[in-house]
ModelCIF file with pLDDT and N, C-alpha, C, O atoms, coordinates in Angstrom:
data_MODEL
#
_entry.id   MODEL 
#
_entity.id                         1 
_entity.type                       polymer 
_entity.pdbx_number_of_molecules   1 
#
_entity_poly.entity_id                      1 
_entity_poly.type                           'polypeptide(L)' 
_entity_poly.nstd_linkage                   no 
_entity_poly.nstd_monomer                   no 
_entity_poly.pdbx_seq_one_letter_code       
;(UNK)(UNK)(UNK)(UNK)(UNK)(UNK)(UNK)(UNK)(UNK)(UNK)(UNK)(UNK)(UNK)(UNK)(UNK)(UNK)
(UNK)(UNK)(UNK)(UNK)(UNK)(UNK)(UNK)(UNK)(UNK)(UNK)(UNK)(UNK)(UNK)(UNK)(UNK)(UNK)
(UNK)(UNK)(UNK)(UNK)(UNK)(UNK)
;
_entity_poly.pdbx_seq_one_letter_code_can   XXXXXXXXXXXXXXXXXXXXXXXXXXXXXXXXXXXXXX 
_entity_poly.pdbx_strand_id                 A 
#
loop_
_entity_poly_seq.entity_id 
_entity_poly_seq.num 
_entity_poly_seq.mon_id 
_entity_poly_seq.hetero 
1 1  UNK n 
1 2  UNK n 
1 3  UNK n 
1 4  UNK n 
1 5  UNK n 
1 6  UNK n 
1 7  UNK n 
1 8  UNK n 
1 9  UNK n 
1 10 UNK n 
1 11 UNK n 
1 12 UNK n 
1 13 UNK n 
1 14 UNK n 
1 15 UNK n 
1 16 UNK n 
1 17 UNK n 
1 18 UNK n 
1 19 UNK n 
1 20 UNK n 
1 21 UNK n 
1 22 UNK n 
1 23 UNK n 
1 24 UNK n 
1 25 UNK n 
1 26 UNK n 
1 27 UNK n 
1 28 UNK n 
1 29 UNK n 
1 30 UNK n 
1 31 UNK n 
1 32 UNK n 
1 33 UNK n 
1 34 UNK n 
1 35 UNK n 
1 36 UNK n 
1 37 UNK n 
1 38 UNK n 
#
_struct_asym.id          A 
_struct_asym.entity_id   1 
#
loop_
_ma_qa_metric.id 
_ma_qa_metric.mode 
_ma_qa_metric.name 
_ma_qa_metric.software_group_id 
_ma_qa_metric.type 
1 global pLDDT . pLDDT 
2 local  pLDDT . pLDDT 
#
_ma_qa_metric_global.metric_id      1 
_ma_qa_metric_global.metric_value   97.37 
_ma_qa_metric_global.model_id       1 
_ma_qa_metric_global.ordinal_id     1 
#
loop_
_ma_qa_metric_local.label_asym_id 
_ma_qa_metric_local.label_comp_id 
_ma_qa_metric_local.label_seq_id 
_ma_qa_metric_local.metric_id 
_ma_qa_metric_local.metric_value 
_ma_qa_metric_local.model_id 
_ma_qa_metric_local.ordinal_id 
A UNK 1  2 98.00 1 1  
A UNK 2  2 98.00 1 2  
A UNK 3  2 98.00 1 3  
A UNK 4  2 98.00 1 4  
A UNK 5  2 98.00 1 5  
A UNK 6  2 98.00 1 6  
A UNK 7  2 98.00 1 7  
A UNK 8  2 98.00 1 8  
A UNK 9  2 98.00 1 9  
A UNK 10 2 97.00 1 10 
A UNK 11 2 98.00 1 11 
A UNK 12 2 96.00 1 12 
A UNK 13 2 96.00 1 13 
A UNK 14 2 95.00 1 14 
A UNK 15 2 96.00 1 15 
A UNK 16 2 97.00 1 16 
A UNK 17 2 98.00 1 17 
A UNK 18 2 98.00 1 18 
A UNK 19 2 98.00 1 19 
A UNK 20 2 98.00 1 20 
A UNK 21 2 98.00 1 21 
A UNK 22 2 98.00 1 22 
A UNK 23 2 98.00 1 23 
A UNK 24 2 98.00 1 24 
A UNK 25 2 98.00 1 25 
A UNK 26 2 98.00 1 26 
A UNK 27 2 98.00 1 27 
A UNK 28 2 98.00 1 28 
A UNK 29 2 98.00 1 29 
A UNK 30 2 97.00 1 30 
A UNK 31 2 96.00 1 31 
A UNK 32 2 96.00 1 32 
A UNK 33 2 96.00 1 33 
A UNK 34 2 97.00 1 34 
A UNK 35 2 97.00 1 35 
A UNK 36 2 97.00 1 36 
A UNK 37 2 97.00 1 37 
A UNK 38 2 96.00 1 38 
#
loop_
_atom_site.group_PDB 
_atom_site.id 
_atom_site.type_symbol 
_atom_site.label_atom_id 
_atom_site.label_alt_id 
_atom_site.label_comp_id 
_atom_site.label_asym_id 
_atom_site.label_entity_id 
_atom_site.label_seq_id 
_atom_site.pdbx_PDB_ins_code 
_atom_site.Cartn_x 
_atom_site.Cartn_y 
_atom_site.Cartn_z 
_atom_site.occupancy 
_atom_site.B_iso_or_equiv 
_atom_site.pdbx_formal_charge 
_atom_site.auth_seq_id 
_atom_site.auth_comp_id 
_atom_site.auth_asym_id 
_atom_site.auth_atom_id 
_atom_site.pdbx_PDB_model_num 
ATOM 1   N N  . UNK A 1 1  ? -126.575 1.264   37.860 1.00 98.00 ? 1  UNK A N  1 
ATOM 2   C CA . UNK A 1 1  ? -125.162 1.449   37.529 1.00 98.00 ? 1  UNK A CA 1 
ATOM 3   C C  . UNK A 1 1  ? -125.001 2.150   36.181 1.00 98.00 ? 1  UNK A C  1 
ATOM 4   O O  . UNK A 1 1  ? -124.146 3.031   36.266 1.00 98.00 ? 1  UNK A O  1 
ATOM 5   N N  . UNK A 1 2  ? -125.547 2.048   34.954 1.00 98.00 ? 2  UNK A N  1 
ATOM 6   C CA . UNK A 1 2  ? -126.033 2.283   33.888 1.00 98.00 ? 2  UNK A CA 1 
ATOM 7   C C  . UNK A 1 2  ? -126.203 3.753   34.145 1.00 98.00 ? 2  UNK A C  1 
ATOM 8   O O  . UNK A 1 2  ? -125.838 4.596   33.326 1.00 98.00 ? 2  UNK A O  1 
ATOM 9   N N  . UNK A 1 3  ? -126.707 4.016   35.177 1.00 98.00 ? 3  UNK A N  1 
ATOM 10  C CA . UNK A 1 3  ? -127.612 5.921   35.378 1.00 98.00 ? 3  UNK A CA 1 
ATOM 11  C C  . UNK A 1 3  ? -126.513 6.335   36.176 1.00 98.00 ? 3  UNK A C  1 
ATOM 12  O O  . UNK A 1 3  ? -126.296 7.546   36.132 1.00 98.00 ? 3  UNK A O  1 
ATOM 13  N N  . UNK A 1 4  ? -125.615 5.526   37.033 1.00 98.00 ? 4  UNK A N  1 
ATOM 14  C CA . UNK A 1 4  ? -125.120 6.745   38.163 1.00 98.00 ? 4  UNK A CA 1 
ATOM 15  C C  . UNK A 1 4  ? -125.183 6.704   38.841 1.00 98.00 ? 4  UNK A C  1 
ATOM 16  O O  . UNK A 1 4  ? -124.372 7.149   39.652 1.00 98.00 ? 4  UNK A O  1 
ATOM 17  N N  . UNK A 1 5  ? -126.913 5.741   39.255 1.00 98.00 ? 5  UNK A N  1 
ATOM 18  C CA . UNK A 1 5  ? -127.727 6.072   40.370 1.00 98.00 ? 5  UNK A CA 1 
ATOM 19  C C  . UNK A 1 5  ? -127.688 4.803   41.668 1.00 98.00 ? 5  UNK A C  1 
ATOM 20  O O  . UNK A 1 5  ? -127.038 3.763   41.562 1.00 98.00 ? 5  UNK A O  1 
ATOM 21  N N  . UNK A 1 6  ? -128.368 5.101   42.632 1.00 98.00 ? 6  UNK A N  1 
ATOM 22  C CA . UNK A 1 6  ? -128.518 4.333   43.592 1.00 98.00 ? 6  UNK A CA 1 
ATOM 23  C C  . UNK A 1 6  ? -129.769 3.814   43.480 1.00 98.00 ? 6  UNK A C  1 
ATOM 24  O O  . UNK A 1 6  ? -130.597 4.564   42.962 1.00 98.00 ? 6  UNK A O  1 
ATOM 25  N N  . UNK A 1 7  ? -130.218 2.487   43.901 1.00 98.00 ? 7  UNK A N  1 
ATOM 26  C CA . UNK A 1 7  ? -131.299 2.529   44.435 1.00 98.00 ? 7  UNK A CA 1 
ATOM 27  C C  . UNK A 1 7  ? -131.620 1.218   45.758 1.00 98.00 ? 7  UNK A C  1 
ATOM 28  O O  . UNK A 1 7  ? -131.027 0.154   45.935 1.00 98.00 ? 7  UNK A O  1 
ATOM 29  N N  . UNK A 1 8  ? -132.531 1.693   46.355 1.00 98.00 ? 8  UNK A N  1 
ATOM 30  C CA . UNK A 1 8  ? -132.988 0.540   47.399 1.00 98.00 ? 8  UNK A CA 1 
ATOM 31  C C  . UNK A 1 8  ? -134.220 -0.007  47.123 1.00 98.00 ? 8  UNK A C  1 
ATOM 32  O O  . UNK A 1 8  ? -135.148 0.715   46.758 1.00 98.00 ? 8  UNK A O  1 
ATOM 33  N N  . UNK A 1 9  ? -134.360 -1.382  47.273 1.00 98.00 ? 9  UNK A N  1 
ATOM 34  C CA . UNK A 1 9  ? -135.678 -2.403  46.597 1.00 98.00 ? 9  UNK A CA 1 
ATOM 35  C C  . UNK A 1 9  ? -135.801 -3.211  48.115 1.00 98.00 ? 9  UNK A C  1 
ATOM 36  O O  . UNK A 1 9  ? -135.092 -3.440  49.095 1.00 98.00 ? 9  UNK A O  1 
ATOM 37  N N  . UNK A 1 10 ? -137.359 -3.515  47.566 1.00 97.00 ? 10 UNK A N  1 
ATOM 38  C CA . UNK A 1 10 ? -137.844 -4.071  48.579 1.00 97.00 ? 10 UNK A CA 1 
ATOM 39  C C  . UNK A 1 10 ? -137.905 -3.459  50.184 1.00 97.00 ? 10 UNK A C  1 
ATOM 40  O O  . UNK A 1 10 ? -137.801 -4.243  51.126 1.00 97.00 ? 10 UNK A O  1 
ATOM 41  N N  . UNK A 1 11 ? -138.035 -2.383  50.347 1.00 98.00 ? 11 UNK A N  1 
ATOM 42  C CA . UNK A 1 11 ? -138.312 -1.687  51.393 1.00 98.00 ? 11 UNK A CA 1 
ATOM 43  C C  . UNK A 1 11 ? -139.628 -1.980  52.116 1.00 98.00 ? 11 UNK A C  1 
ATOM 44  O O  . UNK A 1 11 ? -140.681 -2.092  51.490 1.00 98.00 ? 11 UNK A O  1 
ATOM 45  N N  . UNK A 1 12 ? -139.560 -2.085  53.277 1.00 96.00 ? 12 UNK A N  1 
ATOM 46  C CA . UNK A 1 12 ? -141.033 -2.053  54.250 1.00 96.00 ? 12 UNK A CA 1 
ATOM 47  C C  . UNK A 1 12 ? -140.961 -2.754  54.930 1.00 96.00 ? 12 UNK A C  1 
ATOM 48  O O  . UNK A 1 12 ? -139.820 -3.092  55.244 1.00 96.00 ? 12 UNK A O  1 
ATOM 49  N N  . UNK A 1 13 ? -142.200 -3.466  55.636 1.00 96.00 ? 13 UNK A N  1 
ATOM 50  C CA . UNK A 1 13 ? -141.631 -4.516  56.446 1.00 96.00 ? 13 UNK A CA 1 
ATOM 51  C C  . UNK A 1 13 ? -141.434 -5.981  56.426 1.00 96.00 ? 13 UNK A C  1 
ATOM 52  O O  . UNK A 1 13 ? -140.975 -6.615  57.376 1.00 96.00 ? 13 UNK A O  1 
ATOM 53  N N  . UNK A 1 14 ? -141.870 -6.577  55.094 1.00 95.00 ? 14 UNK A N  1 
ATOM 54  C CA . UNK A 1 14 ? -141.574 -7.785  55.029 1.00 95.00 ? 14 UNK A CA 1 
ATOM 55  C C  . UNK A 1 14 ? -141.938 -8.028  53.498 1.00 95.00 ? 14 UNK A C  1 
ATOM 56  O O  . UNK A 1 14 ? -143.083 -8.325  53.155 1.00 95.00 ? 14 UNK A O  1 
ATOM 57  N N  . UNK A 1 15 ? -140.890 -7.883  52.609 1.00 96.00 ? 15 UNK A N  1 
ATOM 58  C CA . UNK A 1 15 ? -139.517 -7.618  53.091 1.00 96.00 ? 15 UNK A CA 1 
ATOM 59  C C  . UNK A 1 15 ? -139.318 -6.440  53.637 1.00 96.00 ? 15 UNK A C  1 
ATOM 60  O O  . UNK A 1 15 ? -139.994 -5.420  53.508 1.00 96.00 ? 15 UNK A O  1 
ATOM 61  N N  . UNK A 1 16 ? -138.053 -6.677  54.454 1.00 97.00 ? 16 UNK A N  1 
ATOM 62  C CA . UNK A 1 16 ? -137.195 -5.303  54.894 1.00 97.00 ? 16 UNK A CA 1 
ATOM 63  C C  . UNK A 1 16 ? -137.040 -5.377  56.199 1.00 97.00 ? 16 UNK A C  1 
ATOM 64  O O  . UNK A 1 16 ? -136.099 -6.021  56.664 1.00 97.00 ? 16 UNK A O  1 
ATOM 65  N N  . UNK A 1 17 ? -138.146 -4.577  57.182 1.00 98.00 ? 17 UNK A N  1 
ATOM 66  C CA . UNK A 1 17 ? -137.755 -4.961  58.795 1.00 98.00 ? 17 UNK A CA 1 
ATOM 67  C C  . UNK A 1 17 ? -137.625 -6.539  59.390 1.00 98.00 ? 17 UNK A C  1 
ATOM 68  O O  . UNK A 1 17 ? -136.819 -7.101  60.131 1.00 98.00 ? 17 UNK A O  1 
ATOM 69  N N  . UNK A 1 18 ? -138.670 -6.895  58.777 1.00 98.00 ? 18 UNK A N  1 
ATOM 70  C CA . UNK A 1 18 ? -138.334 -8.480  59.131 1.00 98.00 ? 18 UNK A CA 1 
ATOM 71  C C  . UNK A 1 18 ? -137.256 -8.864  58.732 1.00 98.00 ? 18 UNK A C  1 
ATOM 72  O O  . UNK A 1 18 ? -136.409 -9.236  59.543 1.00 98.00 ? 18 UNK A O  1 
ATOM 73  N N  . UNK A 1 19 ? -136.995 -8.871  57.262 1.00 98.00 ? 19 UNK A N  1 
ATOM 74  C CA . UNK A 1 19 ? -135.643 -9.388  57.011 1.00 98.00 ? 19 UNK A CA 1 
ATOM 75  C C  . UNK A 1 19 ? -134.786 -9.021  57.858 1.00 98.00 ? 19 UNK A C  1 
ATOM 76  O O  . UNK A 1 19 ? -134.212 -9.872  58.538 1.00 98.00 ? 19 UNK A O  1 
ATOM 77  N N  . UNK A 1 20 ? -134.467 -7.451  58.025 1.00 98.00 ? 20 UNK A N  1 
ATOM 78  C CA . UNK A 1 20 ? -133.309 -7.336  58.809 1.00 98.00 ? 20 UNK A CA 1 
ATOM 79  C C  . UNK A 1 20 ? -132.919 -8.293  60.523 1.00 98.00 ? 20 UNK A C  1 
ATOM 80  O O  . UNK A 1 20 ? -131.898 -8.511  61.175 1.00 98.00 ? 20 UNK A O  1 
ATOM 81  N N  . UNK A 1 21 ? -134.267 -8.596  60.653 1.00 98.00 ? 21 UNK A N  1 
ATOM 82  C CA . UNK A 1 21 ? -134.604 -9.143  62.061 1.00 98.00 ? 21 UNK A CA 1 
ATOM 83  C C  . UNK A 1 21 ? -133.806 -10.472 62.316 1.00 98.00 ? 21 UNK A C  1 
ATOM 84  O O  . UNK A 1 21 ? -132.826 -10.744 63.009 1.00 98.00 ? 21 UNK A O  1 
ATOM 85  N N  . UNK A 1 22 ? -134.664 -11.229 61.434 1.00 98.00 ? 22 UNK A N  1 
ATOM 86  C CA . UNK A 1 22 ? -133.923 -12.498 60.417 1.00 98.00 ? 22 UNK A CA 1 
ATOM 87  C C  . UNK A 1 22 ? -132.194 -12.796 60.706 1.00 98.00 ? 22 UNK A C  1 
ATOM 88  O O  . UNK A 1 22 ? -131.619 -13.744 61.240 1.00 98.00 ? 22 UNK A O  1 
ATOM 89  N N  . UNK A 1 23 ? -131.729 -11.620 60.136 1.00 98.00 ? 23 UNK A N  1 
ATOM 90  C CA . UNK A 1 23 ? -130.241 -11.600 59.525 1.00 98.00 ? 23 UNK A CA 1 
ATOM 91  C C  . UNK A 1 23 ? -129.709 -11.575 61.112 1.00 98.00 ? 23 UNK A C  1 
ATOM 92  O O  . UNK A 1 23 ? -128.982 -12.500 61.472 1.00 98.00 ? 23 UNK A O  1 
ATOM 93  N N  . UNK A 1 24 ? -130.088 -10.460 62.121 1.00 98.00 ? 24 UNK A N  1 
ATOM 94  C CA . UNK A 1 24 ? -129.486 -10.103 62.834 1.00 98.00 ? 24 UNK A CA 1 
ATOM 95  C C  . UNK A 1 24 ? -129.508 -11.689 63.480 1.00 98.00 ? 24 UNK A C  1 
ATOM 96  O O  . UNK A 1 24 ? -128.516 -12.401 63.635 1.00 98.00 ? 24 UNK A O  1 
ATOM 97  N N  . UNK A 1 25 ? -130.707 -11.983 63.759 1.00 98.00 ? 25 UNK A N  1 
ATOM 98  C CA . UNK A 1 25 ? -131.046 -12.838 65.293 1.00 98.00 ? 25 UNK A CA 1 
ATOM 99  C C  . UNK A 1 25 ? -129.877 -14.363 64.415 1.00 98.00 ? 25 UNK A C  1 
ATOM 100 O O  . UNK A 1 25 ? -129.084 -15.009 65.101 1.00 98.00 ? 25 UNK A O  1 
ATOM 101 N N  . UNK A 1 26 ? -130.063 -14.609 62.944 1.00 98.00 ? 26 UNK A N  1 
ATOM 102 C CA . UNK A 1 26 ? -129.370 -15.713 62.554 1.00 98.00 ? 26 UNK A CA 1 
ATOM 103 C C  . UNK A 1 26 ? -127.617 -15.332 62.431 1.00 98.00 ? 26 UNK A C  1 
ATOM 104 O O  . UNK A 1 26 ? -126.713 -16.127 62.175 1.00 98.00 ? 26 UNK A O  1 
ATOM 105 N N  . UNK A 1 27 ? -127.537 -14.211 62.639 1.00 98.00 ? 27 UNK A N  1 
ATOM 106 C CA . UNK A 1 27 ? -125.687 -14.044 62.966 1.00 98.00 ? 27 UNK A CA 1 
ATOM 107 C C  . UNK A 1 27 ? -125.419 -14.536 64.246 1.00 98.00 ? 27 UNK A C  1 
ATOM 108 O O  . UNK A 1 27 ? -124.359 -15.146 64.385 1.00 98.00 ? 27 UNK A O  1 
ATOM 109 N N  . UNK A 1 28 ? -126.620 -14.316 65.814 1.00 98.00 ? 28 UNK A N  1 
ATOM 110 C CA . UNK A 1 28 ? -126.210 -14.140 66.533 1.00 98.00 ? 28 UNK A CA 1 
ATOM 111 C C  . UNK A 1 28 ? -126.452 -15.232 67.254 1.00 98.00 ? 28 UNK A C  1 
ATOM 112 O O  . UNK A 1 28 ? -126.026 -15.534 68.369 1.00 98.00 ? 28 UNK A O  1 
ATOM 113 N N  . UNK A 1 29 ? -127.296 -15.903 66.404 1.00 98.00 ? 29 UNK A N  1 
ATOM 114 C CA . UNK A 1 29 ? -127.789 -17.346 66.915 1.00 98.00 ? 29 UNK A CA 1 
ATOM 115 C C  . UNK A 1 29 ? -127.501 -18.304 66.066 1.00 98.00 ? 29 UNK A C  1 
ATOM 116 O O  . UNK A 1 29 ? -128.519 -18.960 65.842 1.00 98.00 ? 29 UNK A O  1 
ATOM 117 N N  . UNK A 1 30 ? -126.358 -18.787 65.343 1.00 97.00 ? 30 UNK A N  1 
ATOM 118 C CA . UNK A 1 30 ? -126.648 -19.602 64.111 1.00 97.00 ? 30 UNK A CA 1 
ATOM 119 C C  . UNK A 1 30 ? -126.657 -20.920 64.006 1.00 97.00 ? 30 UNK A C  1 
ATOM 120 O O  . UNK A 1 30 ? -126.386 -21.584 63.005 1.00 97.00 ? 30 UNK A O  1 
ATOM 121 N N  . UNK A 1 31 ? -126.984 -21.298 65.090 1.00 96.00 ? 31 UNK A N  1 
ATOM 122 C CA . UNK A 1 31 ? -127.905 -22.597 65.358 1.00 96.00 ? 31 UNK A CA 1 
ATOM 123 C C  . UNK A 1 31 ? -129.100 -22.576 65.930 1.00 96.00 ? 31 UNK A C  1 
ATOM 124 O O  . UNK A 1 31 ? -129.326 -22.608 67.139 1.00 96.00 ? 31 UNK A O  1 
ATOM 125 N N  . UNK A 1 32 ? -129.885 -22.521 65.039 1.00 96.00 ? 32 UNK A N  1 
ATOM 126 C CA . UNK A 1 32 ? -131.638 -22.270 65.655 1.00 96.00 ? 32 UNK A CA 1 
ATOM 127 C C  . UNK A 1 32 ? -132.585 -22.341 64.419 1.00 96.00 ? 32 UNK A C  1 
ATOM 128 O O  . UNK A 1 32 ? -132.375 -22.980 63.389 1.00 96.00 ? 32 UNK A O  1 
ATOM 129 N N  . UNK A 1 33 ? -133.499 -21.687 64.665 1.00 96.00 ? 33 UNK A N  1 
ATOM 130 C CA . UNK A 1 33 ? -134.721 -21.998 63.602 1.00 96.00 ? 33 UNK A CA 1 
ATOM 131 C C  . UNK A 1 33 ? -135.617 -20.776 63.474 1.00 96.00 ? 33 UNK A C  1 
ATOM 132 O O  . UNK A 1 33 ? -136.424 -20.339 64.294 1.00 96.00 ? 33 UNK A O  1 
ATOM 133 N N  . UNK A 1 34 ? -135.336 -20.371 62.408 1.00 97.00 ? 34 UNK A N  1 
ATOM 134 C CA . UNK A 1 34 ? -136.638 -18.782 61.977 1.00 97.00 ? 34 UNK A CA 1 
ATOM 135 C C  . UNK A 1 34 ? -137.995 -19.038 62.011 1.00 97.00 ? 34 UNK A C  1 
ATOM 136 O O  . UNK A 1 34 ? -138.411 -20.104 61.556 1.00 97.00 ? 34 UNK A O  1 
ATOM 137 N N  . UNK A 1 35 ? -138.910 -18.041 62.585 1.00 97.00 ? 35 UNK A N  1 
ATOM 138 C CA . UNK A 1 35 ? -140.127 -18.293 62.560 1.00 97.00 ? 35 UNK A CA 1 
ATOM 139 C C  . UNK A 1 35 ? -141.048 -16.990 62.139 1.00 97.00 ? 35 UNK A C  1 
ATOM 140 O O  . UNK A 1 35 ? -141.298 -16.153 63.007 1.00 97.00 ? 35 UNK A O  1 
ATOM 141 N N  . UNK A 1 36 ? -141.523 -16.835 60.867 1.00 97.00 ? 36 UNK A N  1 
ATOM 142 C CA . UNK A 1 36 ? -142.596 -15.345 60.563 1.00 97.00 ? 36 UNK A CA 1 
ATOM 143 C C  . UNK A 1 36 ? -143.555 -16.130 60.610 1.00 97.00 ? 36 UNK A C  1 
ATOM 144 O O  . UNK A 1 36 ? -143.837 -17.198 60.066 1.00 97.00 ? 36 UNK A O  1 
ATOM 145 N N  . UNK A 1 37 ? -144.266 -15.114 61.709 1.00 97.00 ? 37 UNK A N  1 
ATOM 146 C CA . UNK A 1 37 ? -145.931 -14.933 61.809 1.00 97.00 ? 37 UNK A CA 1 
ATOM 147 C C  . UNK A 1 37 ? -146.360 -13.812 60.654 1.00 97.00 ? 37 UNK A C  1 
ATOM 148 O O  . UNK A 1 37 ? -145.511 -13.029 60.229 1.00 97.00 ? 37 UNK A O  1 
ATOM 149 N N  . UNK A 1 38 ? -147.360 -13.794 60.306 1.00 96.00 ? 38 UNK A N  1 
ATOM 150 C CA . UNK A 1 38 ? -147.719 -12.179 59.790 1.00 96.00 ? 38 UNK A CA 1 
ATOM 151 C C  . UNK A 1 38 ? -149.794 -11.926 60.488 1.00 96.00 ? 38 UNK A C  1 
ATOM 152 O O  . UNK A 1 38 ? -150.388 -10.867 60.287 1.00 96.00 ? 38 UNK A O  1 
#
């Protein structure tokens, strides 16, 4: 904010694709239980 600029953190897949996975399946299910394997 300071620069102007943008930035995105934590990119890849975990964090990031997983998370997004996470978010989606717990909007659409939000009674249940998360589970990461890696």
């Amino acid at each position: 904010n300071e620069g102007g600029h943008v930035a995105i953190i934590s990119a890849g897949w975990d964090p990031g694709m997983f998370s997004l996975n996470r978010l989606y399946a717990g909007a659409i299910l939000p009674e249940g239980n998360d589970y990461t394997f890696w």
